[in-house]
Each structure stands twice: as structure tokens, then as C-alpha cells.
C-alpha atoms as a PDB file:
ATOM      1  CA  UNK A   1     -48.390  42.479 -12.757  1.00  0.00           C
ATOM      2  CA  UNK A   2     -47.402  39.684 -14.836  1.00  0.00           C
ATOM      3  CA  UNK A   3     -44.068  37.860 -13.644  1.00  0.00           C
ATOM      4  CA  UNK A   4     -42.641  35.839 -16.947  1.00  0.00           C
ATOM      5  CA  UNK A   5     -38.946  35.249 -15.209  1.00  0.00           C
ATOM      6  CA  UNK A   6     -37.205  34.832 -11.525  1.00  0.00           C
ATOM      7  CA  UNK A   7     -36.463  38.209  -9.548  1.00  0.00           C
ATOM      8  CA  UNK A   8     -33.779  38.621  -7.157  1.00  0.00           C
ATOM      9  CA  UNK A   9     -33.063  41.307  -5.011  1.00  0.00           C
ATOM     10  CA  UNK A  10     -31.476  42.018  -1.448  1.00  0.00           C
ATOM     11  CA  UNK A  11     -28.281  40.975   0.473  1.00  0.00           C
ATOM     12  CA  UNK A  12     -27.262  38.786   3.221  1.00  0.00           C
ATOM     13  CA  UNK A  13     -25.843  41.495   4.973  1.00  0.00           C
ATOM     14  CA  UNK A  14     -26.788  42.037   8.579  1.00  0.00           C
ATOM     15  CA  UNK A  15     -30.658  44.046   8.677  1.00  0.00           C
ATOM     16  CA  UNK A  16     -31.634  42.937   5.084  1.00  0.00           C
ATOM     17  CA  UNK A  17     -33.441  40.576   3.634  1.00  0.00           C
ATOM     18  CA  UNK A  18     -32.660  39.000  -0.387  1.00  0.00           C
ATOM     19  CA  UNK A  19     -36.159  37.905  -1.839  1.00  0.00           C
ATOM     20  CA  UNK A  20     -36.220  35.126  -4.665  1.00  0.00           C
ATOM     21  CA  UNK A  21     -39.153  35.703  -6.940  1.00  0.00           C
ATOM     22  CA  UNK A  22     -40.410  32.928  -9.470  1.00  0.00           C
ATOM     23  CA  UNK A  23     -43.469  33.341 -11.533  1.00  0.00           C
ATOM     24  CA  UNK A  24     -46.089  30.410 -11.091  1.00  0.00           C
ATOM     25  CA  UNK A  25     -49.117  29.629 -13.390  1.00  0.00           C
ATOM     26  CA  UNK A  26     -51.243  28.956 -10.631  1.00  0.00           C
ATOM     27  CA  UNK A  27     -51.596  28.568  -6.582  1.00  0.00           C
ATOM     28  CA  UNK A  28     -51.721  31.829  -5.318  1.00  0.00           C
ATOM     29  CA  UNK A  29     -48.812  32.965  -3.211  1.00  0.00           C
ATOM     30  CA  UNK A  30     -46.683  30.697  -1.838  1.00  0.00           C
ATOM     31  CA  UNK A  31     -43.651  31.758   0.923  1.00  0.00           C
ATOM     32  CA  UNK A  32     -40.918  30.076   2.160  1.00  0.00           C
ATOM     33  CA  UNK A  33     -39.466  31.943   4.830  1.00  0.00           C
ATOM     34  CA  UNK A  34     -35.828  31.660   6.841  1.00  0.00           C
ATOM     35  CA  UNK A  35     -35.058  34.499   9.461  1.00  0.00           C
ATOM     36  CA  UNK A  36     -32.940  35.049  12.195  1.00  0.00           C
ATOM     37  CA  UNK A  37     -35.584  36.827  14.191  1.00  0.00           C
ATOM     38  CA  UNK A  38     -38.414  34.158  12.465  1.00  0.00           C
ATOM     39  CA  UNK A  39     -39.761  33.403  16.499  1.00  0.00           C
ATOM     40  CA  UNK A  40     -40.223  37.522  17.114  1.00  0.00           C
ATOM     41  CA  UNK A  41     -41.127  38.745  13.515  1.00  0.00           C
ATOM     42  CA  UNK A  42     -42.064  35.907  10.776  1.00  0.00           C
ATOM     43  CA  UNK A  43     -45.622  36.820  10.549  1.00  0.00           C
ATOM     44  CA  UNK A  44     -45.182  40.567  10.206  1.00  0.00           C
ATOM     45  CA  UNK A  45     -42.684  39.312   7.481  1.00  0.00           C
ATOM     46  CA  UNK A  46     -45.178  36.936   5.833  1.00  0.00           C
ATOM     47  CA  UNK A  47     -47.652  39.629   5.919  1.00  0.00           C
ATOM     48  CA  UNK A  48     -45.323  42.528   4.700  1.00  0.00           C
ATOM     49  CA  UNK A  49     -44.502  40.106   1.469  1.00  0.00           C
ATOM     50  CA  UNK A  50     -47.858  39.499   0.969  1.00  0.00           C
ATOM     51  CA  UNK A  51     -49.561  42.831   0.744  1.00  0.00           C
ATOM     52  CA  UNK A  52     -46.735  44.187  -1.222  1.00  0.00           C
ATOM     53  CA  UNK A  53     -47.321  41.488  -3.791  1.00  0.00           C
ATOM     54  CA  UNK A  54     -50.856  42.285  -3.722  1.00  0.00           C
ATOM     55  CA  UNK A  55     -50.731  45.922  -4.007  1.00  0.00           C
ATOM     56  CA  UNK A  56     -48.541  44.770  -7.397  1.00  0.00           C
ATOM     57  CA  UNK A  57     -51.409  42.736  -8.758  1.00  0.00           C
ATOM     58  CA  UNK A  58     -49.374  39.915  -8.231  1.00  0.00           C
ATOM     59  CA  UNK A  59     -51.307  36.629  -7.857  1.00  0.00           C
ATOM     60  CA  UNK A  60     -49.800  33.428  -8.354  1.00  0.00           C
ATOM     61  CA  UNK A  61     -45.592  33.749  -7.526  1.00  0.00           C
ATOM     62  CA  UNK A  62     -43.095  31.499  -5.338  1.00  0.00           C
ATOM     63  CA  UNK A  63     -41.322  33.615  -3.211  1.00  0.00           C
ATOM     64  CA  UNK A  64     -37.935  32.622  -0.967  1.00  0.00           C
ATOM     65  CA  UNK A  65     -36.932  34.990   1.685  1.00  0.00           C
ATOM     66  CA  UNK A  66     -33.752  34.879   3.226  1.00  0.00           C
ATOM     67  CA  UNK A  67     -34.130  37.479   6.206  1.00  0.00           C
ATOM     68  CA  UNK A  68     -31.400  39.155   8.597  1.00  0.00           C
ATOM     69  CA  UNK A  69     -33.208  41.363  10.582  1.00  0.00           C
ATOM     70  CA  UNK A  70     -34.866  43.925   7.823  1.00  0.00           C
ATOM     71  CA  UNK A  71     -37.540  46.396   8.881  1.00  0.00           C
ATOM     72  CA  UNK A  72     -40.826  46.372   7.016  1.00  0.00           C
ATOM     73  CA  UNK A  73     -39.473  49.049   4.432  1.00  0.00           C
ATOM     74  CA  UNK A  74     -36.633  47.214   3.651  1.00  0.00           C
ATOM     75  CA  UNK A  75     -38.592  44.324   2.811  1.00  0.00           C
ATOM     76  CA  UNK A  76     -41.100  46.404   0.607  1.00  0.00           C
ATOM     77  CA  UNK A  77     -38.325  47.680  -1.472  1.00  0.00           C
ATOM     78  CA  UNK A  78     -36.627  44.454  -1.567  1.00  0.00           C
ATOM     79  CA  UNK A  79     -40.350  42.597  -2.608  1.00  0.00           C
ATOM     80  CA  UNK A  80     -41.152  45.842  -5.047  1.00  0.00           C
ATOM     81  CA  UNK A  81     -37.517  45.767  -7.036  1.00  0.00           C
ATOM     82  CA  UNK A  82     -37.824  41.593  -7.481  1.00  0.00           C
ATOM     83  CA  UNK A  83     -41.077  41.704  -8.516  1.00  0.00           C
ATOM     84  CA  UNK A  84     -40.514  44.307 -11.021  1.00  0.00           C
ATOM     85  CA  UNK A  85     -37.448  42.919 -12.466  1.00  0.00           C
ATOM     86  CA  UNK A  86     -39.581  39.302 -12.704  1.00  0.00           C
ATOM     87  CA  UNK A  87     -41.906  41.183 -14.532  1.00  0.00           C
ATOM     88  CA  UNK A  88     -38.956  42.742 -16.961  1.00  0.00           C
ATOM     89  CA  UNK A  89     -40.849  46.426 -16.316  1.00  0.00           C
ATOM     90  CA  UNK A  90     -39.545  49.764 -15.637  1.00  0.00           C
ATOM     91  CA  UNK A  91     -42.831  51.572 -15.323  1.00  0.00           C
ATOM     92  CA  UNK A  92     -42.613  51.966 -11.434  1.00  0.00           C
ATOM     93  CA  UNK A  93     -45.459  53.017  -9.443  1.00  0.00           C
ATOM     94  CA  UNK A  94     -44.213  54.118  -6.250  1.00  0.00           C
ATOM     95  CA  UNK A  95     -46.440  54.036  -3.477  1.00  0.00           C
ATOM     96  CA  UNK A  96     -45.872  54.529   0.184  1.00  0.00           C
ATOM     97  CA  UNK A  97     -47.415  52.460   2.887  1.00  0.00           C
ATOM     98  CA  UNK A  98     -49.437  54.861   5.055  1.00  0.00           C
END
């Protein structure tokens, strides 16, 4: 997946998470990561992030995650809908993580 804008999706509600997408011509994936449960959880939430983006095709994108407690399907959707709205595409491939 090709990312040619910024993608935003998510809240700041209480159990969400709002992801920041920015497309980058290089450098892999790069996260910055603030959560209120960072000491219990950031890892799984790194990891979550990063093998969504992956399963996208996604390879070189700045991501800024603003976490409040969402579970791991939360953040796919959030990652999924950003990425695809970067990427200004509507031909969805819905997957679930098994």
C-alpha cells in the first residue's frame, strides 16, 4: 500500500487509541508511542501497529499513537482505517487476525 497523504483515525476517549499516519520515502516504520497503560502494554501495542502495517504492505510510514487503554482490535481498526485513508483507497481487504 502506497501512503501519498497523513491518516487520522481514533479518539481520545477512554479504551481507544487515535493513530496519526504520515507517509515517509524511506526508513521503514517508525512509532512514537504515548499510553496510559505504556508500563503494562506498549510492546503488545508496538507490535499490534506493526504487523497491521505489514499485513497492508506498508513499508516506510511515521506513525503517532495516542493510546487510552484500546484492546488489540481496536487498534487494528484504528491502524487499518488511517492507513487506508493515507493511501486515499476504498478497496478494503478485510482480514481477521486468527
Amino acid at each position: 500500500m502506497q501512503l501519498i497523504k497523513n491518516g487520522i483515525c481514533g479518539t481520545m476517549e477512554s479504551s481507544d487509541i487515535m493513530i496519526r499516519i504520515e507517509p515517509r520515502d524511506n526508513g521503514g516504520i517508525e512509532i512514537q508511542l504515548s499510553s496510559s497503560v505504556m508500563q503494562q502494554f506498549g510492546k503488545q501495542i508496538e507490535k499490534v501497529i506493526r504487523e497491521t502495517l505489514t499485513d497492508l504492505d506498508v513499508v516506510n510510514a511515521f506513525v503517532k499513537a495516542d493510546d487510552k487503554g484500546a484492546l488489540d482490535c481496536t487498534i487494528r481498526a484504528r491502524v487499518n482505517t488511517a492507513a487506508y485513508r493515507a493511501a486515499e483507497s476504498t478497496d478494503y481487504v478485510w482480514r481477521t487476525k486468527e
